[in-house]
N, C-alpha and C. Protein backbone atom coordinates (compact mmCIF):
# COMPACT_ATOMS: atom_id res chain seq x y z
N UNK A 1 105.16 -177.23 93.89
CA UNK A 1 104.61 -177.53 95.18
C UNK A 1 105.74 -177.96 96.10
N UNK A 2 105.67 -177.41 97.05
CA UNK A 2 106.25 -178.23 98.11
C UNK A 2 105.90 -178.58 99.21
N UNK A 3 106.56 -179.84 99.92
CA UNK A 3 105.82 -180.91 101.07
C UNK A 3 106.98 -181.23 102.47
N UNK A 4 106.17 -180.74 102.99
CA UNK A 4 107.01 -181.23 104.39
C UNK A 4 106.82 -182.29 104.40
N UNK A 5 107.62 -183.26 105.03
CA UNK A 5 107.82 -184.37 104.90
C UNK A 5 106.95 -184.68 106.38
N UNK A 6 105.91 -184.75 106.14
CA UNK A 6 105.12 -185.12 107.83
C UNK A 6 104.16 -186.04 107.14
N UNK A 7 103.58 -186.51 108.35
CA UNK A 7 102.23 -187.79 107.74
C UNK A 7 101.30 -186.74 107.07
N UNK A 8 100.68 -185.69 107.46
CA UNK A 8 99.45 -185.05 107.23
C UNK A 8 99.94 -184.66 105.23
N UNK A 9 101.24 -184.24 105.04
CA UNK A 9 101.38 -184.11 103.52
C UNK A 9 101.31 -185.47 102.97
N UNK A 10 102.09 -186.03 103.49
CA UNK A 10 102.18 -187.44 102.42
C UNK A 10 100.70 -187.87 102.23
N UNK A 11 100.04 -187.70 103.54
CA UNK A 11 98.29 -188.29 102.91
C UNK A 11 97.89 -187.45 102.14
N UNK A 12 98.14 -186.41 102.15
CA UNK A 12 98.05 -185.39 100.83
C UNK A 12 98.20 -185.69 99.85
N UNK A 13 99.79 -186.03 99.13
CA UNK A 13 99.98 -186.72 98.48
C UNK A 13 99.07 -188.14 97.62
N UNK A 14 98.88 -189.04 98.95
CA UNK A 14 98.19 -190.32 98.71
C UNK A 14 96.66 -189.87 98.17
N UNK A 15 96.24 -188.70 98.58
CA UNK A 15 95.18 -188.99 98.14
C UNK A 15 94.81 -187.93 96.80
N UNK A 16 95.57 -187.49 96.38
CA UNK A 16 96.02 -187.11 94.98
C UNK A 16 96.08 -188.41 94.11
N UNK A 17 97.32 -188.88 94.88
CA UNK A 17 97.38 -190.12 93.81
C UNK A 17 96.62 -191.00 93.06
N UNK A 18 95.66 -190.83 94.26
CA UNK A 18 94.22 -191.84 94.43
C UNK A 18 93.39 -191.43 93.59
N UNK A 19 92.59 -190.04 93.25
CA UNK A 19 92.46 -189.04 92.62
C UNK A 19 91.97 -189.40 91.22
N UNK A 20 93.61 -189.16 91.27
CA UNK A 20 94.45 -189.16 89.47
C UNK A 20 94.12 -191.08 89.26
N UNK A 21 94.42 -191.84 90.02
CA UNK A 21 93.89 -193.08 89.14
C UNK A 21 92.17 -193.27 89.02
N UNK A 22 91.57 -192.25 89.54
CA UNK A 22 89.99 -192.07 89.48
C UNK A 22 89.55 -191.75 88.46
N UNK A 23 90.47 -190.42 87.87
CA UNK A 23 90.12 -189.34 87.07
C UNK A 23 89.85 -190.06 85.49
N UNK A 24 88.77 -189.81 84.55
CA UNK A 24 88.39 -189.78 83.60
C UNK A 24 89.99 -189.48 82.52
N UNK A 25 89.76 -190.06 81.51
CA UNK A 25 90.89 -189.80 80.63
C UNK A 25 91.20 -188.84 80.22
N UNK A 26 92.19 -187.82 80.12
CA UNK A 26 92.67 -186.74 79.83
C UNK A 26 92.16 -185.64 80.86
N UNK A 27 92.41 -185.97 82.32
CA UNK A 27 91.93 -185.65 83.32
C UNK A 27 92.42 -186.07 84.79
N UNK A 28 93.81 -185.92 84.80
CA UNK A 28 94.95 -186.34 85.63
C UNK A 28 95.48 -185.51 86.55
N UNK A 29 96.07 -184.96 86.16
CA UNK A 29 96.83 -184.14 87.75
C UNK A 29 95.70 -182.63 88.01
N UNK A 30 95.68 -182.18 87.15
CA UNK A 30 95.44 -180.32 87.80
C UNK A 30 93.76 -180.81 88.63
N UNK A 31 93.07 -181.34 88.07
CA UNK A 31 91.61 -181.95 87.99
C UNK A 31 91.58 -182.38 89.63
N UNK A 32 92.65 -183.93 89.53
CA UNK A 32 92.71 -184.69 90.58
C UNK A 32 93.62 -183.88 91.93
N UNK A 33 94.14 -182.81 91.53
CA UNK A 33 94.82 -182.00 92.81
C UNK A 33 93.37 -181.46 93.32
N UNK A 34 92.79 -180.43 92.36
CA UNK A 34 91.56 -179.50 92.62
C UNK A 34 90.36 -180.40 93.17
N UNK A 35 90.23 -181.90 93.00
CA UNK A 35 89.36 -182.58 94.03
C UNK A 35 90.17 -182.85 95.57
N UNK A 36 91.39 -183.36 95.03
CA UNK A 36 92.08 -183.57 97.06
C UNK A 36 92.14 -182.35 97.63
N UNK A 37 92.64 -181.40 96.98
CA UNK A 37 92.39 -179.96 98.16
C UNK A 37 90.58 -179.88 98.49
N UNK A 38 89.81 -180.25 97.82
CA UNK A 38 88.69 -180.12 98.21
C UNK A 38 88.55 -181.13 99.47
N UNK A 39 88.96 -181.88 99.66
CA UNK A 39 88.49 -183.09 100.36
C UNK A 39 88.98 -182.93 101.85
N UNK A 40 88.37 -183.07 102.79
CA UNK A 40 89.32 -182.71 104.40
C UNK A 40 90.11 -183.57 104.90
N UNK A 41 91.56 -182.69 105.30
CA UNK A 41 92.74 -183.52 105.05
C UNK A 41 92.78 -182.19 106.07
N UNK A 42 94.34 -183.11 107.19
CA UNK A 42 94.82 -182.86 108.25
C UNK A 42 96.03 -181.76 107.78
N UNK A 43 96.30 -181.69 106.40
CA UNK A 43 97.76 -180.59 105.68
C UNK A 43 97.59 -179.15 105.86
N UNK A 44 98.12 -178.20 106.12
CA UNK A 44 98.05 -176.89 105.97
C UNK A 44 98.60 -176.30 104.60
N UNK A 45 98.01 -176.17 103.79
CA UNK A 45 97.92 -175.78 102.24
C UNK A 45 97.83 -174.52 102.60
N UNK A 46 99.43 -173.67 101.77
CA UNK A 46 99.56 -172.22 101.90
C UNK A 46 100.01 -172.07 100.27
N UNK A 47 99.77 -170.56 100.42
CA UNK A 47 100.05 -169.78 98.77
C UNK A 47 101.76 -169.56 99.23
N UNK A 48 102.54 -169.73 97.91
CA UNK A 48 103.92 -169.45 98.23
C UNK A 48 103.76 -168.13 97.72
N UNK A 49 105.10 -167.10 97.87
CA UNK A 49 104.98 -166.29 97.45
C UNK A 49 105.61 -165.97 95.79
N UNK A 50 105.11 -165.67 95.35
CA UNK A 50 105.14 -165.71 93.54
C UNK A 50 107.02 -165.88 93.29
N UNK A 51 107.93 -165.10 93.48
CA UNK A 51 109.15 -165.31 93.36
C UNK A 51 109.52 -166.71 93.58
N UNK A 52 108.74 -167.76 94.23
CA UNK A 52 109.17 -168.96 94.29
C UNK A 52 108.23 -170.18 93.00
N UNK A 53 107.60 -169.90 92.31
CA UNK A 53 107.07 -170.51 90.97
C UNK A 53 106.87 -169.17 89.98
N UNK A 54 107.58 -168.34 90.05
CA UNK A 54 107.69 -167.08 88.59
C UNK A 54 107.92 -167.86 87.22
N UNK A 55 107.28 -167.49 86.12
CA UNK A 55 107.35 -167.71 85.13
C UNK A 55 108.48 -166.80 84.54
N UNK A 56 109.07 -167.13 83.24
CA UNK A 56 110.46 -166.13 82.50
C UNK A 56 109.35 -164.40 83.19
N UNK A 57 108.18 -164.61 82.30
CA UNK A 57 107.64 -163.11 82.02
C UNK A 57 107.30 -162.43 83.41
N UNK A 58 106.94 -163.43 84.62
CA UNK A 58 106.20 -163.00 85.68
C UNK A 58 106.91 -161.91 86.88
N UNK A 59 108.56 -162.44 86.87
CA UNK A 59 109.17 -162.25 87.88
C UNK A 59 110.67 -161.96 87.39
N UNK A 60 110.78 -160.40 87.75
CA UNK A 60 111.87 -160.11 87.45
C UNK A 60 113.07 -160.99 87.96
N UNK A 61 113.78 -161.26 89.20
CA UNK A 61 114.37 -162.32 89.49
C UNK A 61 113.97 -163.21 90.82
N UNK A 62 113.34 -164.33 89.95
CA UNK A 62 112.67 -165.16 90.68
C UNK A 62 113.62 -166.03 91.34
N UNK A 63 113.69 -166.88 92.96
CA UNK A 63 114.20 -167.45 93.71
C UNK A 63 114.20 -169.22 93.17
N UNK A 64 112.65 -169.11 92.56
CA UNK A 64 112.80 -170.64 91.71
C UNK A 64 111.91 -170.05 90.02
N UNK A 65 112.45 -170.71 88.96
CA UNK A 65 111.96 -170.31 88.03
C UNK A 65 111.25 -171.59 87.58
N UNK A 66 109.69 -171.68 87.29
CA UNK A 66 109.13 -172.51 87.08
C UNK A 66 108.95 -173.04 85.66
N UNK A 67 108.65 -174.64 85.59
CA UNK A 67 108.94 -174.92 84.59
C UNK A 67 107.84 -176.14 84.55
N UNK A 68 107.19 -176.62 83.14
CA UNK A 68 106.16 -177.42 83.38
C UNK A 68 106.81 -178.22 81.80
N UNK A 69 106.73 -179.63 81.91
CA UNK A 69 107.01 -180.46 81.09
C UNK A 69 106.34 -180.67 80.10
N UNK A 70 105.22 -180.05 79.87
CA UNK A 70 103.95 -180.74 79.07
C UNK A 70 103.73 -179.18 78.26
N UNK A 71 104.13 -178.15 78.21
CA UNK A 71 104.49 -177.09 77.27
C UNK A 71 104.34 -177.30 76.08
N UNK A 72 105.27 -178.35 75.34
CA UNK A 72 105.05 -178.41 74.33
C UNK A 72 104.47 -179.60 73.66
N UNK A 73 103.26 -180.46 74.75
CA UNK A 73 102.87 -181.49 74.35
C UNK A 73 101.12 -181.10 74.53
N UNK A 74 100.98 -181.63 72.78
CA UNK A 74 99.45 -180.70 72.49
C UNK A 74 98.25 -181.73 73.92
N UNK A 75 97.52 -180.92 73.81
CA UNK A 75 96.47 -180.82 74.94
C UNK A 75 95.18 -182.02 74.25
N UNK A 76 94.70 -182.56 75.39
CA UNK A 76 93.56 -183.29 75.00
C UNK A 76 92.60 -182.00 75.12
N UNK A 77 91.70 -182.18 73.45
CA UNK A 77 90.21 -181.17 73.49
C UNK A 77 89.24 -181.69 74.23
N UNK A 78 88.36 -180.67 74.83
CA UNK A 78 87.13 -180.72 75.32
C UNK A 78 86.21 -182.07 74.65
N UNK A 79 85.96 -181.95 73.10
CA UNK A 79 85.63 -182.70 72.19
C UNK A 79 86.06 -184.12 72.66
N UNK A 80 87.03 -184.50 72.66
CA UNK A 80 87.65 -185.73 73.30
C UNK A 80 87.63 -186.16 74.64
N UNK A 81 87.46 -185.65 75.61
CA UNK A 81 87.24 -185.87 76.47
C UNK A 81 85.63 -186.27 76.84
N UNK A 82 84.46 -185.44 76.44
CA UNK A 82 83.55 -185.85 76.37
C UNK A 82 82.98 -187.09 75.24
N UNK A 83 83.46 -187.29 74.24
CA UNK A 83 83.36 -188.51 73.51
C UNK A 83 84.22 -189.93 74.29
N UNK A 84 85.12 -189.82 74.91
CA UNK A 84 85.76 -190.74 75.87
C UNK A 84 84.72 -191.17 76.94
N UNK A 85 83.96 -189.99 77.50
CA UNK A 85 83.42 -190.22 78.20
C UNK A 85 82.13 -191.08 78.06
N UNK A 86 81.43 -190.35 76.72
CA UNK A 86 80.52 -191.15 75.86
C UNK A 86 80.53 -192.73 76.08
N UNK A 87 81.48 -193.22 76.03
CA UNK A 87 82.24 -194.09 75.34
C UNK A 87 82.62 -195.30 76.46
N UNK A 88 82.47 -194.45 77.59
CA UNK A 88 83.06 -194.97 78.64
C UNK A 88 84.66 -195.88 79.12
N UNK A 89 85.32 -194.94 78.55
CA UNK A 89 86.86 -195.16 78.29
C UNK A 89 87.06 -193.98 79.25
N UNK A 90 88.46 -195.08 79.98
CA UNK A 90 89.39 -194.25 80.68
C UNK A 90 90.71 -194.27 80.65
């Protein structure tokens, strides 16, 4: 992602942030982005064009090659998340 540095992103930002300390356990960023873009906010949210987040396989030579930290860190199950919820743990 990237952010112009203006008020209308940073409340963008803020209210991501806000979001993600809302969000149910194992239910943090992708979740809490996909509610703030829902929400009406003053930002102009555009699609980049793919050469700028290409994966190795996606993009023959990509301008930024994307990379996600959590690759090789196993995933909370469905199963768990709804027993958390059960449970009322966050």
């Amino acid at each position: 992602m990237i952010f112009a540095p203006r008020p209308a992103a940073r409340a963008f930002v803020h209210m991501w942030e806000t979001e993600s300390g809302r969000a149910p356990k194992g239910e943090k960023d992708q979740t809490a982005l996909q509610v703030a873009m829902g929400r009406p906010i003053a930002a102009n949210l555009q699609s980049i064009p793919n050469e700028y987040c290409a994966t190795p396989s996606e993009c023959e030579s990509p301008v930024v090659l994307h990379d996600w930290a959590s690759r090789n860190t196993p995933k909370v199950g469905n199963w768990q998340k709804r027993l958390w919820h059960l449970l009322g743990r966050r």
